[in-house]
C-alpha atoms as a PDB file:
ATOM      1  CA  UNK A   1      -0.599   2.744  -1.016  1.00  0.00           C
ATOM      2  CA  UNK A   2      -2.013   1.919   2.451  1.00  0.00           C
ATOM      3  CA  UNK A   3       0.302   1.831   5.487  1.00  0.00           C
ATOM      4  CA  UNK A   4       0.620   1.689   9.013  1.00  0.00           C
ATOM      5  CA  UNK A   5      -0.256   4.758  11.665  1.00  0.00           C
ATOM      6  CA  UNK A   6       3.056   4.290  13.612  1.00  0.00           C
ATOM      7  CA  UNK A   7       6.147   5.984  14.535  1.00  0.00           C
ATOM      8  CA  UNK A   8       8.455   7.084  11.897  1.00  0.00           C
ATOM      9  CA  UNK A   9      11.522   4.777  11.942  1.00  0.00           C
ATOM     10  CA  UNK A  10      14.892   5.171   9.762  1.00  0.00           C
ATOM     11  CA  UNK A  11      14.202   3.726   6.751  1.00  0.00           C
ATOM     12  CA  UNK A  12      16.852   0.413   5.691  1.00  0.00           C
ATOM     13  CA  UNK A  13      18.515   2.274   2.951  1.00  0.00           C
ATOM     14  CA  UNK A  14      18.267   6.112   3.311  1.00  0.00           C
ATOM     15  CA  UNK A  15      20.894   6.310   0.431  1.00  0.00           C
ATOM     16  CA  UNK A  16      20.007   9.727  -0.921  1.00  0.00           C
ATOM     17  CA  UNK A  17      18.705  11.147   3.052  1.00  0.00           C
ATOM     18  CA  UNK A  18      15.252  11.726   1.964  1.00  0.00           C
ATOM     19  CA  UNK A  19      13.593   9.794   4.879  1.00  0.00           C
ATOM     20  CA  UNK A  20      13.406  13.138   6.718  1.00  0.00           C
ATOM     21  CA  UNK A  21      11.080  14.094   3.697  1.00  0.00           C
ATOM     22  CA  UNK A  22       9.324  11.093   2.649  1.00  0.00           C
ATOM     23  CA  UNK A  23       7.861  10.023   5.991  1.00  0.00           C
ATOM     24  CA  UNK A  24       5.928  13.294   6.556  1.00  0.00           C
ATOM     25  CA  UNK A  25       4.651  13.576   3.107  1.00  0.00           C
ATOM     26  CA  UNK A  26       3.738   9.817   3.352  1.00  0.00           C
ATOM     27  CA  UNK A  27       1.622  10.618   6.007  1.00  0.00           C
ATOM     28  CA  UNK A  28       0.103  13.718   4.290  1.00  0.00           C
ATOM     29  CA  UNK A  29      -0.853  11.354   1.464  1.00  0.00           C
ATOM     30  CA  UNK A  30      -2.449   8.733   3.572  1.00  0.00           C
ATOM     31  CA  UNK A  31      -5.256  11.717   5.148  1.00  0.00           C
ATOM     32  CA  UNK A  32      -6.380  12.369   1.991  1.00  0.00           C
ATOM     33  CA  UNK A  33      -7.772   8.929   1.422  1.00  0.00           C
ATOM     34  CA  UNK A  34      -9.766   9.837   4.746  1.00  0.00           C
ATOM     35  CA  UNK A  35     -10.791  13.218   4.372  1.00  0.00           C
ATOM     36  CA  UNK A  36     -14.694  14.762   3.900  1.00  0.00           C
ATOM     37  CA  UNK A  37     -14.046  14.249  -0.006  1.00  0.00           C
ATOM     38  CA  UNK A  38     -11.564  11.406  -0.759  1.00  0.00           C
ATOM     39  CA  UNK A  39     -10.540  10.269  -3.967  1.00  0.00           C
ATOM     40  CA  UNK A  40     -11.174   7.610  -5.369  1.00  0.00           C
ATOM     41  CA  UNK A  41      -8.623   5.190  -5.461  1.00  0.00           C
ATOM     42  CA  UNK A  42      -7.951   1.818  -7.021  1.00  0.00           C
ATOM     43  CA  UNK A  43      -5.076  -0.103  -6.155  1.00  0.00           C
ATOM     44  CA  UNK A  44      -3.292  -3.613  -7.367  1.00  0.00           C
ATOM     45  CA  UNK A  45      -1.038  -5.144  -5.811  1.00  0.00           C
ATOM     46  CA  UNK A  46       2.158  -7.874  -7.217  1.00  0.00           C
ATOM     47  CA  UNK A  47       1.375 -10.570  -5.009  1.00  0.00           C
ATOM     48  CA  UNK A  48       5.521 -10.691  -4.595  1.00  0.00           C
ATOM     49  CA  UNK A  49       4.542  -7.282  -2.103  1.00  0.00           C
ATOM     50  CA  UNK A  50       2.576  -9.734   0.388  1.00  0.00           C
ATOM     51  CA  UNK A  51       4.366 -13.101   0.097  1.00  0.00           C
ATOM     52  CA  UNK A  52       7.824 -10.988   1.003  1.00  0.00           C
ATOM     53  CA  UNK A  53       8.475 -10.338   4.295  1.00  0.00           C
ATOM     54  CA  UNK A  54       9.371  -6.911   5.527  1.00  0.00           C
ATOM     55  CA  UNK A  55       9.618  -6.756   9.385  1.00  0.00           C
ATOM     56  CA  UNK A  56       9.124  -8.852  12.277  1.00  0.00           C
ATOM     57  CA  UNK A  57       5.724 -11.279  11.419  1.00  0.00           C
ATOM     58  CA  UNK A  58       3.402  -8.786  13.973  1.00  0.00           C
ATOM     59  CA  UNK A  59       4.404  -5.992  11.359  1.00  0.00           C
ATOM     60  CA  UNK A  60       3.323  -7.680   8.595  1.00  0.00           C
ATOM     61  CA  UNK A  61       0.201  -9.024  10.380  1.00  0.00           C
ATOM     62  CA  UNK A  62      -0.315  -5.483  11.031  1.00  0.00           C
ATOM     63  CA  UNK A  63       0.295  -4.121   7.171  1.00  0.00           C
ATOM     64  CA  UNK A  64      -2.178  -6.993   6.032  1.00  0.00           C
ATOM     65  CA  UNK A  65      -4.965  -5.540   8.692  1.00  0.00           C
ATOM     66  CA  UNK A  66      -4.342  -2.363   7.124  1.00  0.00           C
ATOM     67  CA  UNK A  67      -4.775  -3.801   3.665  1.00  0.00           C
ATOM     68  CA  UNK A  68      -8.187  -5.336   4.913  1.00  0.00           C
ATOM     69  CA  UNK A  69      -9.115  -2.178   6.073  1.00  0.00           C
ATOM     70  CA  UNK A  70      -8.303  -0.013   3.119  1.00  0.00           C
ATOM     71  CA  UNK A  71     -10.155  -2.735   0.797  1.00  0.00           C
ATOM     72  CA  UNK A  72     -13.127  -2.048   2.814  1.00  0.00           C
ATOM     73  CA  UNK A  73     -13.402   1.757   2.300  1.00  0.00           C
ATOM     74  CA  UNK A  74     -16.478   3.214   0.130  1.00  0.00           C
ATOM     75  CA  UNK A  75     -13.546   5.013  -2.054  1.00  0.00           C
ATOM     76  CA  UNK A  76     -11.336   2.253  -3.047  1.00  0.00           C
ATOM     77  CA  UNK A  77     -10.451  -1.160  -4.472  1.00  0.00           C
ATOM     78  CA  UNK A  78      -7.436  -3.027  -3.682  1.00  0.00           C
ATOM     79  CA  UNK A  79      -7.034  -6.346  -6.238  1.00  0.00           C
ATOM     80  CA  UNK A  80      -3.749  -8.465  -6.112  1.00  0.00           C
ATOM     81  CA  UNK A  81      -2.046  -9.098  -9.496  1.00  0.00           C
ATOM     82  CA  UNK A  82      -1.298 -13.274  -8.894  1.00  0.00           C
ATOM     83  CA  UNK A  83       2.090 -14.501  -9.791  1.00  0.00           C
ATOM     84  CA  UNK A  84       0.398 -16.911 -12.644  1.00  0.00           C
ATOM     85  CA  UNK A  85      -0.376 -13.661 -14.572  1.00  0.00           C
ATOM     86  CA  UNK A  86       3.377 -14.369 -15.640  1.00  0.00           C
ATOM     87  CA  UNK A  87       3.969 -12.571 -18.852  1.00  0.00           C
ATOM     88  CA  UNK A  88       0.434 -10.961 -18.746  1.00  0.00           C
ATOM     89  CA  UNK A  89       1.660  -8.409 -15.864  1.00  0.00           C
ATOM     90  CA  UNK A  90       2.068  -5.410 -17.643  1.00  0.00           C
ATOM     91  CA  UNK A  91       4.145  -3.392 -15.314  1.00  0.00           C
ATOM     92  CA  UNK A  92       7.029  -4.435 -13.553  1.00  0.00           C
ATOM     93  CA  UNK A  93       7.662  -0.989 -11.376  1.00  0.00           C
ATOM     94  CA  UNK A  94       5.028   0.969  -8.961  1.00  0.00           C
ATOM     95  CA  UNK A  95       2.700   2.538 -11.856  1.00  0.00           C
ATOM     96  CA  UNK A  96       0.467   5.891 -10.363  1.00  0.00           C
ATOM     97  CA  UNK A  97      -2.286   6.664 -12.835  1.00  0.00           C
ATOM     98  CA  UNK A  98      -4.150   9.836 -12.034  1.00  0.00           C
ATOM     99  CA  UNK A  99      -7.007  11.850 -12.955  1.00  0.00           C
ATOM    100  CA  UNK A 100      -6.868  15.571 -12.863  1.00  0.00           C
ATOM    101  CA  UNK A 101     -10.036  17.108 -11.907  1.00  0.00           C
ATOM    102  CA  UNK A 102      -9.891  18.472 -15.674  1.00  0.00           C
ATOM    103  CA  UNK A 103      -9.849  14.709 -16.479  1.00  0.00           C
ATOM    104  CA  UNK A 104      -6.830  14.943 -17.984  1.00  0.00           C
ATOM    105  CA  UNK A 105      -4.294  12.199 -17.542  1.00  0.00           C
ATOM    106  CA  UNK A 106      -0.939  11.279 -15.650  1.00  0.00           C
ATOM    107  CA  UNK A 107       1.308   8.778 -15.219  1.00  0.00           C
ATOM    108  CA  UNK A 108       4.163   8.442 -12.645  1.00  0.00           C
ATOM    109  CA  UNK A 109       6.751   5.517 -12.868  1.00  0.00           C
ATOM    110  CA  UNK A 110       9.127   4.616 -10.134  1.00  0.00           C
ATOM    111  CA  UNK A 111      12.420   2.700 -10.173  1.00  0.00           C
ATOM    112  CA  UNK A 112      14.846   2.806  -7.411  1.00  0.00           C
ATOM    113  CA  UNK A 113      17.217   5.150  -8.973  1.00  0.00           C
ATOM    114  CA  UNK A 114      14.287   7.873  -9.979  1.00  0.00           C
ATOM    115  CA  UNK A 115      10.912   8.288 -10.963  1.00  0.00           C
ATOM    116  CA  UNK A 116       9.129   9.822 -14.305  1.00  0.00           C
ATOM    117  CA  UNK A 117       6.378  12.218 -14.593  1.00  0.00           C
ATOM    118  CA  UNK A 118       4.026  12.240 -18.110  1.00  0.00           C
ATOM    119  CA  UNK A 119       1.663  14.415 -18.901  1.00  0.00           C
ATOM    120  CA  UNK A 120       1.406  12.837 -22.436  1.00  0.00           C
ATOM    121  CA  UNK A 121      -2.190  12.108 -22.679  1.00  0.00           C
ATOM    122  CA  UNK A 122      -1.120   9.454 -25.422  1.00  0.00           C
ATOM    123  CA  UNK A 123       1.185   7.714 -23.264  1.00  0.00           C
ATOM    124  CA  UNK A 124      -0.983   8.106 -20.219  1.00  0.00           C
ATOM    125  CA  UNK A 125      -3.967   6.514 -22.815  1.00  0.00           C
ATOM    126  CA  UNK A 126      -1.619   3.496 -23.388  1.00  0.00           C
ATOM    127  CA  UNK A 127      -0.526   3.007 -19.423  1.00  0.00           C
ATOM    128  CA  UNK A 128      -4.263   3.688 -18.391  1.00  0.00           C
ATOM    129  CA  UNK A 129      -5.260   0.512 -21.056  1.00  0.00           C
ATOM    130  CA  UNK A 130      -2.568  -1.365 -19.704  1.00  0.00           C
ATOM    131  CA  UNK A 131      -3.634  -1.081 -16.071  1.00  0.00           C
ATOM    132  CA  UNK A 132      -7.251  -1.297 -17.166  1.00  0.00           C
ATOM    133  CA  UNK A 133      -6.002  -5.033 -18.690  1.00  0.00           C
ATOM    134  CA  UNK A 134      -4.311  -5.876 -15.513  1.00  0.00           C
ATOM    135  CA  UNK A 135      -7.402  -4.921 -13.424  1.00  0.00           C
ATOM    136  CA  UNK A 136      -9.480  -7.786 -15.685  1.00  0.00           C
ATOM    137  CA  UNK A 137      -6.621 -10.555 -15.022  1.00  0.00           C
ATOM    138  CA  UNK A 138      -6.013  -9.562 -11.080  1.00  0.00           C
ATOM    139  CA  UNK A 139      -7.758 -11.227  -8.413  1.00  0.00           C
ATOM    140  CA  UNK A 140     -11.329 -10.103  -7.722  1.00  0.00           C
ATOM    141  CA  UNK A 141     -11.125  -7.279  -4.685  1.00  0.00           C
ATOM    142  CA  UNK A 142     -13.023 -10.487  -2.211  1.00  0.00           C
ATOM    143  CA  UNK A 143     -10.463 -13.007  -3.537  1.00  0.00           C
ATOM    144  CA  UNK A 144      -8.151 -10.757  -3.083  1.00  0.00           C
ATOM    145  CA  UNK A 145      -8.584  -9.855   0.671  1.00  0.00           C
ATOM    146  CA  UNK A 146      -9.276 -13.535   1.230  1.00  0.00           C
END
C-alpha cells in the first residue's frame, strides 16, 4: 500500500511495541515499488479507507496525492472497491495476493489480532478468483482516482 515519505511518528496503538519494527520495514517495502525492476502491483482499495479520516485534513490531502501518484506508475493499478458493492465485496480484511517468481501462489490475511500465511495453491486459486471478481465490480483505475 502507498504511503507518505515522512518522519516516523508513534503509531496510535503500539499495543504489541512493534512500531520500532514496522516503520522501517514499511519503508523498505515502499523502495521496491521504485526500484530498476519493480513489481508489478495491483491494488483495491474499500472506499471506507478514503472516506475515514486519519489525521489532520493536510495529511489526508497528502495520502490522497500519494494515491494519485502511485495510480500513475507504469507498474501498478490502484481501483477503489465502492461501498454499493455491498454483499459483492469479497473480503472484509487487507488480502496480499502474490506471485512467486516460480509463479506459484500466496495469500496473506490480516486481522488486528494476527495475520495468516498460505501457501495452499488451492486456497490461494480460490482468494486469487475472488480478488479477480472484485477487480471486475471495483471502480475503473480513472474513476477511481477521480
Amino acid at each position: 500500500m502507498p504511503q507518505l515519505d515522512c518522519p516516523p511518528r508513534p503509531f496510535a496503538l503500539d499495543v504489541h511495541g512493534q512500531a520500532e519494527t514496522l516503520v522501517p520495514w514499511s519503508a523498505e517495502r515502499q523502495e521496491a515499488v521504485a526500484r530498476a525492476c519493480p513489481p508489478v502491483i495491483l491494488t483495491e482499495l474499500d472506499e471506507s479507507c478514503l472516506r475515514r479520516p486519519v489525521g489532520e485534513p493536510d495529511v489526508m490531502r497528502a495520502q490522497l496525492a500519494r494515491l494519485i501518484e502511485f495510480a500513475e506508475l507504469p507498474n501498478t493499478t490502484f481501483q477503489v472497491a465502492p461501498f454499493d458493492m455491498g454483499e459483492h465485496r469479497p473480503f472484509d480484511l487487507p488480502v496480499t495476493v502474490l506471485t512467486l517468481p516460480n509463479r506459484q501462489l500466496m495469500t496473506y490475511a490480516e486481522s488486528a489480532q494476527r495475520g495468516h500465511l498460505d501457501r495452499e495453491g488451492v486456497t490461494a486459486s480460490l482468494i486469487l478468483t475472488a480478488y479477480h471478481q472484485m477487480q471486475a465490480d471495483a471502480l475503473s483505475q480513472t474513476a477511481s482516482v477521480a
